[in-house]
C-alpha atoms as a PDB file:
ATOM      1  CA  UNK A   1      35.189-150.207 -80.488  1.00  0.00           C
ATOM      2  CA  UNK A   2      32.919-153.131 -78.575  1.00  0.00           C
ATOM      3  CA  UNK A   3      29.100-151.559 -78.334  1.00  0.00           C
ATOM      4  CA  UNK A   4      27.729-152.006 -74.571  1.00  0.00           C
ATOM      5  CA  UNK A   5      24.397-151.618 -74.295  1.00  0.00           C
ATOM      6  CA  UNK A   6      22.839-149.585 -71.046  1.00  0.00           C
ATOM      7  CA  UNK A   7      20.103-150.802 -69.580  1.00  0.00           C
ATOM      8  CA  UNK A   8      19.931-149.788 -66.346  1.00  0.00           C
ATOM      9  CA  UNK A   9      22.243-148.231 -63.225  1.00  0.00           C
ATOM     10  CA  UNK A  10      23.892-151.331 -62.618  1.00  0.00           C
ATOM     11  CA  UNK A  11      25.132-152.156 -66.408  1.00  0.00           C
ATOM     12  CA  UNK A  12      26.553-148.460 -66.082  1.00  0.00           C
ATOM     13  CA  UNK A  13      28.299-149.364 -63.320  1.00  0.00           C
ATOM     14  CA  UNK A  14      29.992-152.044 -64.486  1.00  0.00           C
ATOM     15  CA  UNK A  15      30.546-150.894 -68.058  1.00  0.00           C
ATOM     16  CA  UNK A  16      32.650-147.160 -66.322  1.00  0.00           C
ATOM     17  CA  UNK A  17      34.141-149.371 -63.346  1.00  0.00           C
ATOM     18  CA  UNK A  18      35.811-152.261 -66.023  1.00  0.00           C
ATOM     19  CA  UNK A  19      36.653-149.235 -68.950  1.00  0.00           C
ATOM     20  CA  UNK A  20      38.751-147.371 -65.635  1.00  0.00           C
ATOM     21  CA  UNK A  21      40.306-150.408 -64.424  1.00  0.00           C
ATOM     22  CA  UNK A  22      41.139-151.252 -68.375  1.00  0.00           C
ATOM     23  CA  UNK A  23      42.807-148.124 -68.930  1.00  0.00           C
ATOM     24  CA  UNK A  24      44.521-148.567 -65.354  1.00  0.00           C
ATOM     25  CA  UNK A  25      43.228-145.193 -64.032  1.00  0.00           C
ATOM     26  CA  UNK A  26      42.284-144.297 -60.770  1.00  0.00           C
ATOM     27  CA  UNK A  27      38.980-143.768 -58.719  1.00  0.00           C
ATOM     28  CA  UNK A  28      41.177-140.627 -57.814  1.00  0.00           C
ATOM     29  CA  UNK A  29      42.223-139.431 -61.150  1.00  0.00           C
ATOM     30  CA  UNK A  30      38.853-140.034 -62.822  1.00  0.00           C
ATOM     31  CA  UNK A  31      37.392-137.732 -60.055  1.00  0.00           C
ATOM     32  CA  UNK A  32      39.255-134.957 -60.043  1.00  0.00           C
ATOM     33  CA  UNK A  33      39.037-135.028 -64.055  1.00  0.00           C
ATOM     34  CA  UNK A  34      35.470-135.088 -63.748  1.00  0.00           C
ATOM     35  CA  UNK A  35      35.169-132.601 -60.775  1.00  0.00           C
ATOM     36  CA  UNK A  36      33.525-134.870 -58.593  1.00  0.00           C
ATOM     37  CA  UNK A  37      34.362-136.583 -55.489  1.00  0.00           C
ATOM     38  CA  UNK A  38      36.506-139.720 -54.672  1.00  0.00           C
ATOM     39  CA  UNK A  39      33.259-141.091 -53.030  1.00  0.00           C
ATOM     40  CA  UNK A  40      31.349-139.465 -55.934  1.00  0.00           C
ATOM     41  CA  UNK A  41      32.944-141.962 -58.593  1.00  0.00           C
ATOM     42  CA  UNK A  42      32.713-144.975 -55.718  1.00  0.00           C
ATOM     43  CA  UNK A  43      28.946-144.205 -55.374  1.00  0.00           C
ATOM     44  CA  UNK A  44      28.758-144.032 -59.286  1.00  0.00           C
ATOM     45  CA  UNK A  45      30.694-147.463 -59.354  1.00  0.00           C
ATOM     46  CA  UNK A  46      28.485-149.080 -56.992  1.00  0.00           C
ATOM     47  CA  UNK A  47      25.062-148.040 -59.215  1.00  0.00           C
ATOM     48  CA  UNK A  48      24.170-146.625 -55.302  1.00  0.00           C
ATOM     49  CA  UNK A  49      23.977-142.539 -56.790  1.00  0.00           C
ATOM     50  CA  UNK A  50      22.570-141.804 -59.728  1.00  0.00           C
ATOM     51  CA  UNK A  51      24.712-140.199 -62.438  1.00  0.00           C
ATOM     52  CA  UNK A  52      24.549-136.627 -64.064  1.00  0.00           C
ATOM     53  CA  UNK A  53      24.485-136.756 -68.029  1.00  0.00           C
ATOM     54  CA  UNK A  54      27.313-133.878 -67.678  1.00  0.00           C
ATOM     55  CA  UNK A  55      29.425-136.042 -65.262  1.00  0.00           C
ATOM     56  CA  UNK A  56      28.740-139.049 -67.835  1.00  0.00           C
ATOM     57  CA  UNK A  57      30.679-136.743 -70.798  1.00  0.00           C
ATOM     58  CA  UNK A  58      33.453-135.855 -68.310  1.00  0.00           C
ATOM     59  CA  UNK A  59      34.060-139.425 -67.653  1.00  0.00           C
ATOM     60  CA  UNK A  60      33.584-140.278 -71.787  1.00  0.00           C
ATOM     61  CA  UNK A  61      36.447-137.923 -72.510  1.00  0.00           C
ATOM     62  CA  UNK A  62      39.064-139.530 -70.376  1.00  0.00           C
ATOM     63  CA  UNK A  63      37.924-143.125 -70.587  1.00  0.00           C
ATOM     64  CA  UNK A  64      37.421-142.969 -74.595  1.00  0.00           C
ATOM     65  CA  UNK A  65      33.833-143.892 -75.117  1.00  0.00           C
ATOM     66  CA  UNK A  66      30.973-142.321 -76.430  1.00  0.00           C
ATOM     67  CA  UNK A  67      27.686-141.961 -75.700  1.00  0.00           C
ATOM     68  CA  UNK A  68      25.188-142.640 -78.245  1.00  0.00           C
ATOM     69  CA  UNK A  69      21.032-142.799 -77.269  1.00  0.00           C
ATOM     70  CA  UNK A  70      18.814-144.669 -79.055  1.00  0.00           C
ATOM     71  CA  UNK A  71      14.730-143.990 -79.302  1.00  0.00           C
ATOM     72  CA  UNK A  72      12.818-147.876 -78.885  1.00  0.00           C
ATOM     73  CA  UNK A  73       9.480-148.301 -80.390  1.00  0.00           C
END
C-alpha cells in the first residue's frame, strides 16, 4: 500500500476524495456508511469542515486505508 503523508486539511481532502473516486464509490454511499451527511462528506472533500477522528475510521474501513500517527521531534 502507497504511504500518504497528512499534513494538513487540504492533503486530507485530496488523499479521501482520490481513494473514493479510485474505488468508484459514491459521495452517497460513503455517507451513509459513515453516518454522516451527503453534504457532510462534500464539506470533508472540500477541506471546508473539519473532520472527526471517529468519522476518519468509518471512512478507513470502507475505503481500505489505515491510519497510522506519528510523534515529530
Amino acid at each position: 500500500m502507497k504511504s500518504v503523508r497528512i499534513l494538513d486539511e487540504k492533503s486530507l481532502a485530496k488523499a479521501l476524495k482520490a481513494r473514493r473516486k479510485e474505488l468508484q464509490i459514491t459521495q452517497k454511499a460513503l455517507a451513509d456508511f459513515c453516518n454522516l451527511s451527503h453534504n457532510g462528506i462534500s464539506r470533508i472533500e472540500l477541506a471546508d469542515s473539519d473532520i472527526k477522528l471517529s468519522s476518519l475510521i468509518k471512512m478507513s474501513k470502507i475505503l481500505g486505508f489505515k491510519i497510522i500517527l506519528g510523534m515529530e521531534e
